[in-house]
Structures are given as structure tokens and as C-alpha cells.
Protein backbone atom coordinates (compact mmCIF):
# COMPACT_ATOMS: atom_id res chain seq x y z
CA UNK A 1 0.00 0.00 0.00
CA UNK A 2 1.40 3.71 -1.06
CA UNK A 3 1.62 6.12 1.43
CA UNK A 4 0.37 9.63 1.34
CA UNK A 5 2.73 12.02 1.05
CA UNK A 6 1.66 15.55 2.06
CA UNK A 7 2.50 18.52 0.00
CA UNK A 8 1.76 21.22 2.15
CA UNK A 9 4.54 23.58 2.99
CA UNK A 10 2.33 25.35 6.02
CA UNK A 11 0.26 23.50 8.69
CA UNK A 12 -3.41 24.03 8.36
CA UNK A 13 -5.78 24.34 11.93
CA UNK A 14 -9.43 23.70 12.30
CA UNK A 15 -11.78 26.89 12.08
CA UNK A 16 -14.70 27.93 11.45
CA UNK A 17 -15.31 31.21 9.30
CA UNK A 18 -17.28 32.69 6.87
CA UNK A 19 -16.88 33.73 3.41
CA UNK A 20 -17.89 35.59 -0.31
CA UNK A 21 -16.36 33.43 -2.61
CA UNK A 22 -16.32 35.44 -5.86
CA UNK A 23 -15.61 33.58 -8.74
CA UNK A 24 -16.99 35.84 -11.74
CA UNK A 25 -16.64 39.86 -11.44
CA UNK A 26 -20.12 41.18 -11.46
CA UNK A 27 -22.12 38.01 -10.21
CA UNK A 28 -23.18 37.60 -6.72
CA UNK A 29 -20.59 36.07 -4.33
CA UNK A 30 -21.19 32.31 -3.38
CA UNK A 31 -21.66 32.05 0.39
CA UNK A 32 -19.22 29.18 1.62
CA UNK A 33 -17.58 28.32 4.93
CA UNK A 34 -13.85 28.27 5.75
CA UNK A 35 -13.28 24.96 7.44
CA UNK A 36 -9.21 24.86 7.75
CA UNK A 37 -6.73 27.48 7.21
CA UNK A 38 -2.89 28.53 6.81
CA UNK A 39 -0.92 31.09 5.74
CA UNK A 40 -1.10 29.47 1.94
CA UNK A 41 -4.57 28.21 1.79
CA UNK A 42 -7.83 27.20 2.88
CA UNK A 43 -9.96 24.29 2.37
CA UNK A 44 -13.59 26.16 1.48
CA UNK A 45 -17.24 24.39 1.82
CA UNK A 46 -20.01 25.95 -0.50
CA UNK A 47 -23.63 26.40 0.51
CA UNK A 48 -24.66 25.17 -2.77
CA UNK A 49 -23.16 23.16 -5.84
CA UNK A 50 -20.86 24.53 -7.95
CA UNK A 51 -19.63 23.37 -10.76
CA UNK A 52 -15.35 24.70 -10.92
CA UNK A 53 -12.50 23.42 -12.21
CA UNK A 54 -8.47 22.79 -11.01
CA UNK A 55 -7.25 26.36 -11.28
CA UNK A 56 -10.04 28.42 -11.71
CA UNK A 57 -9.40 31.76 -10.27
CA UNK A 58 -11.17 33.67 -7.45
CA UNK A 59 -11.40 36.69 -4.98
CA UNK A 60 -12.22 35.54 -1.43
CA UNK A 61 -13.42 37.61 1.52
CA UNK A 62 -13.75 35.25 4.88
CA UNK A 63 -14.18 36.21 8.21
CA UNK A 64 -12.35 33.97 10.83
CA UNK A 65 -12.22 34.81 15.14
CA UNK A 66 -13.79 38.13 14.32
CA UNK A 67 -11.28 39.12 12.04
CA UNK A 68 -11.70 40.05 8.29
CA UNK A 69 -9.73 39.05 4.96
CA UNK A 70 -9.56 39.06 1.48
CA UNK A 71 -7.46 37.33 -1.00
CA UNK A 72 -7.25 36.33 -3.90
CA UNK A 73 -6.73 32.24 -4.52
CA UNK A 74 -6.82 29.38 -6.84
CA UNK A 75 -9.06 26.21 -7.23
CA UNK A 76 -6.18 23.53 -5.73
CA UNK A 77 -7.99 20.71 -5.28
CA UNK A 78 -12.08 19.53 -5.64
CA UNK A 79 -13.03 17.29 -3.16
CA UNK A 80 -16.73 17.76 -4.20
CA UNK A 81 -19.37 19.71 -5.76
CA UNK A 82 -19.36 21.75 -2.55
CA UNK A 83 -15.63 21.58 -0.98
CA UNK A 84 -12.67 22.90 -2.65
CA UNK A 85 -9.14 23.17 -1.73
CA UNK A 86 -7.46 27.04 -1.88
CA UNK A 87 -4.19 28.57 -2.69
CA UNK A 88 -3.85 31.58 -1.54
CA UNK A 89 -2.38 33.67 -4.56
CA UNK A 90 -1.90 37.14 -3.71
CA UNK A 91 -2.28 38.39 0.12
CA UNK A 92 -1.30 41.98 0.38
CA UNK A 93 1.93 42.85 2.53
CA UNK A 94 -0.25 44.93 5.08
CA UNK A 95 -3.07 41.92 5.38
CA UNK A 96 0.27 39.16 6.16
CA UNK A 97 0.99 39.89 9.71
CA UNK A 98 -2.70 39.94 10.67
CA UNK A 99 -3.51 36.30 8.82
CA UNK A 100 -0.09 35.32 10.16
CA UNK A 101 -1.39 36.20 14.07
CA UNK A 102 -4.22 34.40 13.06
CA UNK A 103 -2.85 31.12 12.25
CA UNK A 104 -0.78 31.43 15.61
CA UNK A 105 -3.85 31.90 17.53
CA UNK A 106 -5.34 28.83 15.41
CA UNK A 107 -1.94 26.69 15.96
CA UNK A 108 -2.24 27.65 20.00
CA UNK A 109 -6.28 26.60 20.29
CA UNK A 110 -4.85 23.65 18.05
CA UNK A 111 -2.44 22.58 20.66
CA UNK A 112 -4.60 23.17 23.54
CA UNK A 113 -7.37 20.59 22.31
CA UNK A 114 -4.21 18.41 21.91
CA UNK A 115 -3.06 18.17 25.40
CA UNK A 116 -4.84 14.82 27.56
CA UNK A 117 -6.81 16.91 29.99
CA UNK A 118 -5.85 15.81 33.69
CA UNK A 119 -7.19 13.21 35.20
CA UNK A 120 -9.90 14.97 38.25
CA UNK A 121 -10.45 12.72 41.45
CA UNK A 122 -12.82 10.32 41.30
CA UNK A 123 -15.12 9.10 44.71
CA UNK A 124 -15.38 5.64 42.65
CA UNK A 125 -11.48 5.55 42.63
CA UNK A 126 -10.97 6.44 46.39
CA UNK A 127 -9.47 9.81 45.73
């Protein structure tokens, strides 16, 4: 059996934001949810079907811990109709450090649901 390799340069944490997804100028934005994120990329879930392809071009405004972005990313991967993988292709120099912070707060919250809580004293257990 083959073993996944994984591709991604930057660690991506659990989250849950919202987002415009605009994929044609001029047409309303699809409303999606931003599931996972880095500093590269995002993995997006639509609210409805849409029909994209590997590379398709977009602007993205999302909204993650009360804090507000937008980017502008590529179609990376299609896991279905409704959840495609991002690349972030263009974040502005003043929007960096604040999606950088971001990801640190993500990474910490990350960690924290990581660590075996401790074990509290139990009657049953004689302690």
C-alpha cells in the first residue's frame, strides 16, 4: 500500500469562518464556509453546488475569530461539488501579519485541544 505524502509547505488548523467566494466579477458572491486554514490556503465548503475546475481563479473575503480578509486564490484541489481546496495567490503585505497572528492563535487553540486533559479525582477511585 502507497503512502500519502503531504504537499503542504504550512500547517493548516481547524476553524470555522465565513466567506464571499467570488468567482466571476459582477455576479453575486457564493456564500461558503472556511473549514481549515494557513498562511497558503484554505480548504472552502459551499452552501450550494458549484460546478469549478483545477485552477479556476477567485477573490475571497472570509471572516475567521472576528477578524476580516480578502485574498485572492486558486481552485487547488475539488473534493466535491461543494468543498474545494485554496491557494492563496496574492495576500497583500499589510493583510500578512494579521492572517499570520491568526494562524498562531489557530496553531495555539490547536495545541490546547491536543493536550490529555488531567485526570480529576474520582469518589469511585478512592481519591
Amino acid at each position: 500500500m502507497e503512502r500519502h505524502h503531504e504537499q503542504r509547505l504550512h500547517s493548516r488548523f481547524d476553524c470555522a469562518g465565513s466567506a464571499l467566494a467570488y468567482f466571476v466579477p459582477g455576479e453575486p458572491p457564493v456564500t461558503s464556509r472556511i473549514v481549515d486554514l494557513s498562511v497558503r490556503g484554505c480548504l472552502m465548503v459551499l452552501e450550494n453546488a458549484r460546478i469549478t475546475s483545477r485552477g479556476t481563479a477567485l477573490e475571497l473575503a472570509f471572516t475567521v475569530n472576528h477578524l476580516d480578509f480578502r485574498v485572492r486564490a486558486q481552485v487547488r484541489s475539488i473534493r466535491s461539488l461543494t468543498t474545494l481546496g485554496l491557494v492563496f495567490d496574492c495576500v497583500h503585505e499589510r493583510v500578512k501579519p494579521y492572517l499570520e497572528e491568526l494562524i498562531e492563535e489557530l496553531a495555539a487553540d490547536d495545541q490546547k485541544r491536543r493536550v490529555p486533559k488531567l485526570m480529576l479525582p474520582n469518589k469511585r477511585w478512592g481519591l
